[in-house]
C-alpha atoms as a PDB file:
ATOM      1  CA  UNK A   1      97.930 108.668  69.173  1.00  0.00           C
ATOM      2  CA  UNK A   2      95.536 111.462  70.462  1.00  0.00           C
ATOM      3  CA  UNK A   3      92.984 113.170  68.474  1.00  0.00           C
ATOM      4  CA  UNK A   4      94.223 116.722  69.768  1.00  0.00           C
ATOM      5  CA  UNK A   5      96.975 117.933  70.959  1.00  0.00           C
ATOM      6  CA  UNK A   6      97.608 118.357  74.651  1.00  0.00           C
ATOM      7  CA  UNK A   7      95.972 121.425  76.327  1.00  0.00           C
ATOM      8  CA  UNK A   8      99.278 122.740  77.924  1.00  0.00           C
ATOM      9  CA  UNK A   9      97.714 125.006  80.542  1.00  0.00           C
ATOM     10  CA  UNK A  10      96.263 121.626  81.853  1.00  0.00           C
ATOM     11  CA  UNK A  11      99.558 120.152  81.633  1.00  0.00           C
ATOM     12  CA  UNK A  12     101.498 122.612  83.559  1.00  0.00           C
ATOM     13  CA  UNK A  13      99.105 122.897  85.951  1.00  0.00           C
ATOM     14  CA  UNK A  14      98.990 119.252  87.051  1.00  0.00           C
ATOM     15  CA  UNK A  15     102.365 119.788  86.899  1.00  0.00           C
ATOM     16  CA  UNK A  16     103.025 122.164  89.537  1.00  0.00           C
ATOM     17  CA  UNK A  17     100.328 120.551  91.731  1.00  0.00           C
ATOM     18  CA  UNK A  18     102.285 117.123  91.409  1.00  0.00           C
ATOM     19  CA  UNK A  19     105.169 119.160  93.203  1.00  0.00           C
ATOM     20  CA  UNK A  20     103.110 120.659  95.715  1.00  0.00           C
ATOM     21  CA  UNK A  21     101.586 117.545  96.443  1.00  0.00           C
ATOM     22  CA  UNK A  22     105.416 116.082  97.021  1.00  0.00           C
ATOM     23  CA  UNK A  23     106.896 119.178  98.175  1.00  0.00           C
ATOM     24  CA  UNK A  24     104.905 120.770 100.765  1.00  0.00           C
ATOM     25  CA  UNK A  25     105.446 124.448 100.684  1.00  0.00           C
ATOM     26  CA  UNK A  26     106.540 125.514  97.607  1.00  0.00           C
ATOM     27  CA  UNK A  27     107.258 129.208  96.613  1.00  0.00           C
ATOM     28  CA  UNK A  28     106.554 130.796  93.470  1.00  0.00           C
ATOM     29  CA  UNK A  29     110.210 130.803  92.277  1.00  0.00           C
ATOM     30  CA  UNK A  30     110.970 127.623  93.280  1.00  0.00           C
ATOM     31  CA  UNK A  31     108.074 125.874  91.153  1.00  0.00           C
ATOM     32  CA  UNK A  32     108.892 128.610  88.412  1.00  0.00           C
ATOM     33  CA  UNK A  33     112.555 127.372  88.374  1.00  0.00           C
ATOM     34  CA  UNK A  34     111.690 123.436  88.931  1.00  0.00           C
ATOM     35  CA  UNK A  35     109.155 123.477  85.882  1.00  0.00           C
ATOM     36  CA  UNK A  36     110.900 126.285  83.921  1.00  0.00           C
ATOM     37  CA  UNK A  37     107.532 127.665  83.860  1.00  0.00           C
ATOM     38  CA  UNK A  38     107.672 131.715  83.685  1.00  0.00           C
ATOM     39  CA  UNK A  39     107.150 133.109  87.148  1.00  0.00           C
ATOM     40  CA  UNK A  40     103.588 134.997  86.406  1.00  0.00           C
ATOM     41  CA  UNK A  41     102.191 131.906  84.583  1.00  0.00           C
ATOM     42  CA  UNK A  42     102.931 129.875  87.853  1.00  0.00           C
ATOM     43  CA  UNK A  43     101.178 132.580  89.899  1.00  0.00           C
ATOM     44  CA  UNK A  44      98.102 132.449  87.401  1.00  0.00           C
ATOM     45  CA  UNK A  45      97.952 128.465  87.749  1.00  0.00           C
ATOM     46  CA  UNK A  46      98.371 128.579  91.533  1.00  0.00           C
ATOM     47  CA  UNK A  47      95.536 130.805  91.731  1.00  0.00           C
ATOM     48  CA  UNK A  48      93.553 128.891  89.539  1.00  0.00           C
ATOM     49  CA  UNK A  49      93.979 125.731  91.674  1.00  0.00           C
ATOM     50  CA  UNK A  50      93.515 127.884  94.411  1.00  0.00           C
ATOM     51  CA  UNK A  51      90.133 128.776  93.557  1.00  0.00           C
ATOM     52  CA  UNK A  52      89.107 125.139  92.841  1.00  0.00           C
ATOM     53  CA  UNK A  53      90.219 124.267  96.487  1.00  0.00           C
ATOM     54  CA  UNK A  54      93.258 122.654  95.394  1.00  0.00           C
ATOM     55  CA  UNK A  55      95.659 124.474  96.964  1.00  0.00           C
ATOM     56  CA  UNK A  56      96.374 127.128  99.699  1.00  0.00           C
ATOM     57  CA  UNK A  57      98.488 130.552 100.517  1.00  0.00           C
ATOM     58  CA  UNK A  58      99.975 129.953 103.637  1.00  0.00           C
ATOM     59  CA  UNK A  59      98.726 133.096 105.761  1.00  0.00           C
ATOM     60  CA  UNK A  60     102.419 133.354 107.419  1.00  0.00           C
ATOM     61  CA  UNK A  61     104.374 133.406 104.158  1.00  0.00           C
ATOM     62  CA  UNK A  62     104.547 132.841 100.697  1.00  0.00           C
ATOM     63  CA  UNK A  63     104.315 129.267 100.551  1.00  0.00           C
ATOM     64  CA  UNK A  64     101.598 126.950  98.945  1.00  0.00           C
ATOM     65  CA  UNK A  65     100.197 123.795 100.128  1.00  0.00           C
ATOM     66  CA  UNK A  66      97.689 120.927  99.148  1.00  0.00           C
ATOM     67  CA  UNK A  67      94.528 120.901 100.323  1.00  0.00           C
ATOM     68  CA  UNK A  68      92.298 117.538 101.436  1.00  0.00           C
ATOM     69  CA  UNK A  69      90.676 118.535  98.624  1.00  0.00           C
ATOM     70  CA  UNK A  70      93.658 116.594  96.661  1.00  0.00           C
ATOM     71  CA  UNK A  71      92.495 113.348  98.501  1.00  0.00           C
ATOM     72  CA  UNK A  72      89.339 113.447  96.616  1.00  0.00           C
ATOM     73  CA  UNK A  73      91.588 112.936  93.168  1.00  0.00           C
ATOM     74  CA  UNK A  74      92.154 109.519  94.527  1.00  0.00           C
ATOM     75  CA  UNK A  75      89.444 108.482  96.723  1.00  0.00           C
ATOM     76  CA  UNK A  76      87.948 105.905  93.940  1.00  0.00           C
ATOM     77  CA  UNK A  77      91.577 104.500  93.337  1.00  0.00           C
ATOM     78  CA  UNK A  78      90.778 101.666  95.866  1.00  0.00           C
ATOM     79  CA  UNK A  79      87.781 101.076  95.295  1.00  0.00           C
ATOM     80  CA  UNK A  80      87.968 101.174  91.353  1.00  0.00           C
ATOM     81  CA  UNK A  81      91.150 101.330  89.603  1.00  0.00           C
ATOM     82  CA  UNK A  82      92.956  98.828  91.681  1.00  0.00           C
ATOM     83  CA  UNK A  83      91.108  96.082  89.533  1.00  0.00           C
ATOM     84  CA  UNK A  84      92.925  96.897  86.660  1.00  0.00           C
ATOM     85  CA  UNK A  85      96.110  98.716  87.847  1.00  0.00           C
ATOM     86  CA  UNK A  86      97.063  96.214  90.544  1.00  0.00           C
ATOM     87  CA  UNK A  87      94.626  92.559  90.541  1.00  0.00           C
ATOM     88  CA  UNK A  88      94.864  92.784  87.102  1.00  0.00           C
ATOM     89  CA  UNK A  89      98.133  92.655  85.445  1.00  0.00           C
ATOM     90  CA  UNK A  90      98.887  89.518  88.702  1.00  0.00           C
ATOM     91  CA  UNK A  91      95.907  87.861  87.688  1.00  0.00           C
ATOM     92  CA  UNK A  92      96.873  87.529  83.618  1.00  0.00           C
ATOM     93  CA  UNK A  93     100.744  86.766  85.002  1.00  0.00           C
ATOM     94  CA  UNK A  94      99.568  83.580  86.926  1.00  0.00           C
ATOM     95  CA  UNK A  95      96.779  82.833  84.653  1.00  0.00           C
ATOM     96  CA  UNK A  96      99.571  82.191  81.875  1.00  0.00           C
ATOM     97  CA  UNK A  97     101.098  79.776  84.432  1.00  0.00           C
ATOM     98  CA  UNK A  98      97.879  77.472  85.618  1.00  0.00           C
ATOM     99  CA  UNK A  99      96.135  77.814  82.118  1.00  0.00           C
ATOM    100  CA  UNK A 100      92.990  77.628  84.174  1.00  0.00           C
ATOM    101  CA  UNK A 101      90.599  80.959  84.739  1.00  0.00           C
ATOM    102  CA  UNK A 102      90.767  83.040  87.599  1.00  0.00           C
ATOM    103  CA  UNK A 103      88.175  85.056  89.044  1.00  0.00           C
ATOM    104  CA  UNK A 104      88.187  88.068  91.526  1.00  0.00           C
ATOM    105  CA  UNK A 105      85.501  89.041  93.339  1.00  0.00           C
ATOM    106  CA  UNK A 106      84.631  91.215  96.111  1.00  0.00           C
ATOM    107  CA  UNK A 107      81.378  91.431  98.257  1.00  0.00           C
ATOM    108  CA  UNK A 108      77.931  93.229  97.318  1.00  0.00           C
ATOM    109  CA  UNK A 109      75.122  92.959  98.865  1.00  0.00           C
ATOM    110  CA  UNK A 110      74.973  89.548 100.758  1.00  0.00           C
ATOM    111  CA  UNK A 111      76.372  88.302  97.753  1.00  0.00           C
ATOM    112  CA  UNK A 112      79.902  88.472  95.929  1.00  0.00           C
ATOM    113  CA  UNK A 113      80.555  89.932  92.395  1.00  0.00           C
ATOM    114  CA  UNK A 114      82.851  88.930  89.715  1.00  0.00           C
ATOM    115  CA  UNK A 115      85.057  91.809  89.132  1.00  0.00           C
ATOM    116  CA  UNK A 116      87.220  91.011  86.631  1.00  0.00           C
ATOM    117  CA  UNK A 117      88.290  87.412  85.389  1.00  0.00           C
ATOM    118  CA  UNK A 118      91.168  85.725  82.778  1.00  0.00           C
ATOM    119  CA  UNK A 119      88.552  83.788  81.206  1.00  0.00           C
ATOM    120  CA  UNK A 120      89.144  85.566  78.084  1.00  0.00           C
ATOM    121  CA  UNK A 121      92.947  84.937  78.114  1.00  0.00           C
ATOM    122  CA  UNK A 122      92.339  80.834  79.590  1.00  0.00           C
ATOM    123  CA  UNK A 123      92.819  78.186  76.917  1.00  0.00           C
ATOM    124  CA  UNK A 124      90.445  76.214  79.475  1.00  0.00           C
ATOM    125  CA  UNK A 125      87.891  79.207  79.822  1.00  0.00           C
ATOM    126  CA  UNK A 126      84.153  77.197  80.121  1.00  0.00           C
ATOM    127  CA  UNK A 127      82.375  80.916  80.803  1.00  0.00           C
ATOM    128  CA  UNK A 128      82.413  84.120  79.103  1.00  0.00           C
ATOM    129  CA  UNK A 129      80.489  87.315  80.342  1.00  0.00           C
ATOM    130  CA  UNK A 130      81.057  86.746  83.661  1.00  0.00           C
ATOM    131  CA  UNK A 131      82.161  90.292  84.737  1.00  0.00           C
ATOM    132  CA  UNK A 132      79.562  92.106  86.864  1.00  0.00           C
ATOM    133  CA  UNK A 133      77.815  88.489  87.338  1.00  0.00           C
ATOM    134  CA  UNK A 134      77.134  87.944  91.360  1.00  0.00           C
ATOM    135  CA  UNK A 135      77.101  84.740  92.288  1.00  0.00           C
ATOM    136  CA  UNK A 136      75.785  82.829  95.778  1.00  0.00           C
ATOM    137  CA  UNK A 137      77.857  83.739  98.969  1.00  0.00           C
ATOM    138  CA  UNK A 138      77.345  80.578 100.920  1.00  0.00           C
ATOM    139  CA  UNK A 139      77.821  78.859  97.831  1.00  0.00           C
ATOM    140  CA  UNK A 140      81.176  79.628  96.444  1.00  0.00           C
ATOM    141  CA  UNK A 141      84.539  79.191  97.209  1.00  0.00           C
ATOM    142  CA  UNK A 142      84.798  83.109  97.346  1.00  0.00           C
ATOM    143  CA  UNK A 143      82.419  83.823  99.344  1.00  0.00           C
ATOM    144  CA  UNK A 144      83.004  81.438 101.861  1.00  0.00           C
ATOM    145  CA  UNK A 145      86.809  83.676 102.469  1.00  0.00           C
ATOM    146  CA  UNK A 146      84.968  86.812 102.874  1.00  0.00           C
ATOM    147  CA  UNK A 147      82.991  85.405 105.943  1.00  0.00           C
ATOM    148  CA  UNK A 148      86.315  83.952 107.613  1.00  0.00           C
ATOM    149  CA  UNK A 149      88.119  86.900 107.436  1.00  0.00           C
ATOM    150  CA  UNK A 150      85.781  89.821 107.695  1.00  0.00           C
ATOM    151  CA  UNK A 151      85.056  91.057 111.121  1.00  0.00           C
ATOM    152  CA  UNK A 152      82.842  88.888 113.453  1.00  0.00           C
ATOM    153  CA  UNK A 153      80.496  92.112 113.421  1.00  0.00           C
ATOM    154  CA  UNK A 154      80.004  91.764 109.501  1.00  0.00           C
ATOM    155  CA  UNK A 155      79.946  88.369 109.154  1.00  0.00           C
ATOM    156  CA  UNK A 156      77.210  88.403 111.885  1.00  0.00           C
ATOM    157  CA  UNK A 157      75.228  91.066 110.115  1.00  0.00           C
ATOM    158  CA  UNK A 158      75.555  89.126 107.049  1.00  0.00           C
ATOM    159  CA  UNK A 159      74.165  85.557 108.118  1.00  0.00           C
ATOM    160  CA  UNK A 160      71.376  87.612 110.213  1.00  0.00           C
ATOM    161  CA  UNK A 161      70.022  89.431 106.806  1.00  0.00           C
ATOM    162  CA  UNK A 162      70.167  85.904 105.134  1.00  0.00           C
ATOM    163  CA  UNK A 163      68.462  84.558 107.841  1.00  0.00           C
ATOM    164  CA  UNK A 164      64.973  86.834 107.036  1.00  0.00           C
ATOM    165  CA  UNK A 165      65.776  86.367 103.572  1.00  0.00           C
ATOM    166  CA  UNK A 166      63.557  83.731 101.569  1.00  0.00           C
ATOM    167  CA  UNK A 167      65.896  83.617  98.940  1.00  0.00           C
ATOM    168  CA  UNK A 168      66.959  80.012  97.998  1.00  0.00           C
ATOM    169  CA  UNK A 169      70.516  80.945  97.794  1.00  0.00           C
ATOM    170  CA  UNK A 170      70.442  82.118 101.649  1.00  0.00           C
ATOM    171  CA  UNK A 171      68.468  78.793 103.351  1.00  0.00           C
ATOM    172  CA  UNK A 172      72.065  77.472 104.687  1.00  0.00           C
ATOM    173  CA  UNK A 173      72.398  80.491 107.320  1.00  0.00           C
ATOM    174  CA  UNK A 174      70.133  78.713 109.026  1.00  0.00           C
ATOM    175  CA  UNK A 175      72.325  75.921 109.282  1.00  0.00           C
ATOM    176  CA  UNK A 176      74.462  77.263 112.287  1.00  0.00           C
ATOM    177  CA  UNK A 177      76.652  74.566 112.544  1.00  0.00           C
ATOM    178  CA  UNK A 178      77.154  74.468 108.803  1.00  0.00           C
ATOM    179  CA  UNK A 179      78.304  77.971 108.813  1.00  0.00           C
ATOM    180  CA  UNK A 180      80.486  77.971 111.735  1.00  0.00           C
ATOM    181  CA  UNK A 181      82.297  74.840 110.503  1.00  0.00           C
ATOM    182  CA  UNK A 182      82.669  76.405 106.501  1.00  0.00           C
ATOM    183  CA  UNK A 183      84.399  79.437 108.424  1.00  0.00           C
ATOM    184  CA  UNK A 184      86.564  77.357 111.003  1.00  0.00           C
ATOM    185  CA  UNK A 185      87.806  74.956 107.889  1.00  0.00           C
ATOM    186  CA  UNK A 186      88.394  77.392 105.799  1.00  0.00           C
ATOM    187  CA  UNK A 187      90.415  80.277 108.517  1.00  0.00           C
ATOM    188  CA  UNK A 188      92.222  76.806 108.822  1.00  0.00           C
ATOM    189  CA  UNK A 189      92.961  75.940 105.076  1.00  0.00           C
ATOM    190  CA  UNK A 190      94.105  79.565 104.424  1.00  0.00           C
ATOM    191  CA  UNK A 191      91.679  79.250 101.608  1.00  0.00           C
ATOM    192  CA  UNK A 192      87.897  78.416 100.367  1.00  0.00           C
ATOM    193  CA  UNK A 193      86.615  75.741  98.568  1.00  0.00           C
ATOM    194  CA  UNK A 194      84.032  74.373  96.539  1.00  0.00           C
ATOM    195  CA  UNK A 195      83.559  70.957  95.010  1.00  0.00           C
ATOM    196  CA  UNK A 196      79.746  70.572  93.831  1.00  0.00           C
ATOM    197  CA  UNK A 197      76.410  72.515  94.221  1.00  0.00           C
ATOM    198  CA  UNK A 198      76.696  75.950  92.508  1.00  0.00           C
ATOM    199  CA  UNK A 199      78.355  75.174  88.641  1.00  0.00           C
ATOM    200  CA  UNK A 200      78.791  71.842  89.914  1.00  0.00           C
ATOM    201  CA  UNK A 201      80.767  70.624  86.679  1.00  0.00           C
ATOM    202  CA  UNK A 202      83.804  72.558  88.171  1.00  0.00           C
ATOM    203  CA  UNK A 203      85.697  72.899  91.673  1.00  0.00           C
ATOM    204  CA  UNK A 204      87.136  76.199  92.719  1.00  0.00           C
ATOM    205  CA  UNK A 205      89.571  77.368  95.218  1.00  0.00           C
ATOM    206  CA  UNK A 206      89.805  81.024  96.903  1.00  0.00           C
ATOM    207  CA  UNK A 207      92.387  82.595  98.678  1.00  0.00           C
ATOM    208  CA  UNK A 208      91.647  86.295 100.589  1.00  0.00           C
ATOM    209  CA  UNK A 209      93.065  89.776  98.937  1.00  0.00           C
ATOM    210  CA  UNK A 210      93.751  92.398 102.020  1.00  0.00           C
ATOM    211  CA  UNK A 211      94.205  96.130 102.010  1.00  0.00           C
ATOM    212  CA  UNK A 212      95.730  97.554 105.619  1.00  0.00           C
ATOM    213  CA  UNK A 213      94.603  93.882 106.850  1.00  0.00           C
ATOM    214  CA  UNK A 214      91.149  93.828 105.855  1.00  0.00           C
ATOM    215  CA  UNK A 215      89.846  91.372 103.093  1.00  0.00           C
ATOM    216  CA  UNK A 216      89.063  93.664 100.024  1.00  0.00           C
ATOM    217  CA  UNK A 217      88.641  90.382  98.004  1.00  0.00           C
ATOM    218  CA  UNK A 218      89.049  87.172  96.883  1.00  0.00           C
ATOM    219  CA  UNK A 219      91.157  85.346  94.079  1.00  0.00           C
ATOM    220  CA  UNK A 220      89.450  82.363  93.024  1.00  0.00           C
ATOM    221  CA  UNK A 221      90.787  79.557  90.220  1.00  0.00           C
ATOM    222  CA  UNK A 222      87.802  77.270  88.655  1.00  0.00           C
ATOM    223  CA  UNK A 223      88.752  74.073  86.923  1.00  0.00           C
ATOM    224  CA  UNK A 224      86.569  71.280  85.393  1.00  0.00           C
ATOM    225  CA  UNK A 225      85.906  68.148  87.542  1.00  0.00           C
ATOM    226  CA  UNK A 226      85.959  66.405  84.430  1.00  0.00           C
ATOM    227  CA  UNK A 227      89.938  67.024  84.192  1.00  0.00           C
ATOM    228  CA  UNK A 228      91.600  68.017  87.709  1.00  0.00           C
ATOM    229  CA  UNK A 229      90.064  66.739  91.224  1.00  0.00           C
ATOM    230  CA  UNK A 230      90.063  68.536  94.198  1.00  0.00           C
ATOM    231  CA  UNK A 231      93.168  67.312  95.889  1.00  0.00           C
ATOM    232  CA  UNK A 232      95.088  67.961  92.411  1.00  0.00           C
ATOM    233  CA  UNK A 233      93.670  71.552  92.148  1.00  0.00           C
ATOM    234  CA  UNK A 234      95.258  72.497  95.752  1.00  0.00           C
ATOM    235  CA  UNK A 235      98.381  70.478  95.290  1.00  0.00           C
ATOM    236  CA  UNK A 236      98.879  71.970  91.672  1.00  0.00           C
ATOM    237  CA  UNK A 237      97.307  76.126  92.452  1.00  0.00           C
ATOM    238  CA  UNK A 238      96.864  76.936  96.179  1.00  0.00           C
ATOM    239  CA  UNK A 239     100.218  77.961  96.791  1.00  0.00           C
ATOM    240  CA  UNK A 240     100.900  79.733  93.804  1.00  0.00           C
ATOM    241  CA  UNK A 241      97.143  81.376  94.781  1.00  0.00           C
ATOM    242  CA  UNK A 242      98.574  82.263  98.084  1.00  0.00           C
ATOM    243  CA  UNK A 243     101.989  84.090  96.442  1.00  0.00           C
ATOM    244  CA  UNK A 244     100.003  86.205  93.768  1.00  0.00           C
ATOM    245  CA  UNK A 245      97.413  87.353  96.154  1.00  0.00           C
ATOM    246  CA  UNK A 246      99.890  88.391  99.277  1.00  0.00           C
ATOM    247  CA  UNK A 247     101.773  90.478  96.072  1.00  0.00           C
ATOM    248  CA  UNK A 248      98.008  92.235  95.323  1.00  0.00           C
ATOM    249  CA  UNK A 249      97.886  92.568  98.801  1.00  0.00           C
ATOM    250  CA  UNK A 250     101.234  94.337  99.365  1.00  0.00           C
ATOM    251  CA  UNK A 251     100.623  96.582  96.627  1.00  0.00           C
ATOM    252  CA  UNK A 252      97.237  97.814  97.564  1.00  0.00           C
ATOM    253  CA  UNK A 253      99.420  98.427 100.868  1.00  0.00           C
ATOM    254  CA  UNK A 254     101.988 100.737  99.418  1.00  0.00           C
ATOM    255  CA  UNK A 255      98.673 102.412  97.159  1.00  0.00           C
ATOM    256  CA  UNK A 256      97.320 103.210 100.351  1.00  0.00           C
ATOM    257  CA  UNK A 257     100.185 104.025 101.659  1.00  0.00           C
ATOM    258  CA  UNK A 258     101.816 106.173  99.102  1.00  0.00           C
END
């Protein structure tokens, strides 16, 4: 229950710009009558939102419009919000089903970060504190998706950085062959893998997330070695992977979208 209560000015005025936003050239009476706000309150919060850039006076007649200014209101949805608003809720849905923890991540840096995980809801959860870790790109199941399916430009920009890099962690982009075979097998497979090396008590696989058919991400489910093997873990999770993550995918569609 909230401290205070609501500021109504606030309330009306997001409000009347939800029905601008919707309704593209509203009049004064119209939004007066729609919200049952009185007429010269609806004039003071038009010009109010006017002033911030929000919305516009046609100069032909006495309708108002949105503004691209609206478009920054959302322009961190995307990139922020969809974690938790869309991944999210999908994630916690199938992680009730497998048991096992599931971790998104998304790319940063020549490396790919853990954005969010179930490892606090997993009865099998070996790893806590994981959000914000990064983790090895050539390394993980995750990050070998986001090299198949981002562009051939970015992937080649990627490898070339690694490639002056004397990082440890980046030595295999000099493996050409390697590389090219990690991203042919796994364009192939629908899905990454990863079965020793980096945490090499578990396996993991990884399936791609896409927004307007670009990866955005990657859904990844880690189990111990000790209890599932590799050919169990895709037979058991890859398909049920591949549903949950085109349903992530579809909504960050209609996000965009809408």
């Amino acid at each position: 229950m909230p401290v205070f209560q609501p500021v109504r000015a606030v309330e009306r005025a997001l409000l009347i710009l939800r029905i601008i936003n919707a309704q593209d050239g509203s009049r004064i009476q119209q939004l007066a009558t729609m919200t049952k706000i009185p007429r010269p309150t609806v004039f003071r919060l038009l010009e109010t939102l006017e002033a911030q850039g929000y919305v516009v006076k046609s100069k032909s007649d006495d309708t108002w419009h949105p503004t691209l200014e609206c478009n920054a209101l959302s322009s961190g949805f995307l990139d922020k919000a969809w974690v938790g608003q869309i991944a999210m809720p999908e994630m916690v849905s199938l992680g009730r089903k497998i048991l096992w923890p599931l971790d998104l991540v998304t790319y940063s840096d020549k490396a790919m970060q853990i954005r969010e995980t179930t490892h606090k809801f997993s009865p099998f959860s070996f790893d806590v504190g994981m959000v914000g870790t990064e983790i090895p790109m050539l390394h993980t199941a995750g990050g070998h998706v986001y090299l198949a399916y981002c562009s051939d430009a970015e992937c080649r920009a990627i490898l070339d950085f690694m490639r002056k890099s004397e990082a440890p962690e980046h030595a295999l982009a000099h493996d050409e062959k390697t590389i090219q075979q990690i991203i042919q097998r796994t364009r192939d497979k629908g899905f990454g893998y990863r079965t020793d090396g980096y945490k090499g008590h578990t396996s993991s696989i990884s399936v791609p997330i896409f927004q307007q058919g670009k990866i955005l991400a990657a859904l990844t489910v880690v189990c111990l070695n000790s209890a599932l093997s590799y050919n169990e873990i895709v037979r058991k999770y890859a398909n049920k992977l591949r549903r949950t993550c085109q349903k992530i995918s579809d909504k960050l569609d209609v996000a965009e979208g809408g």
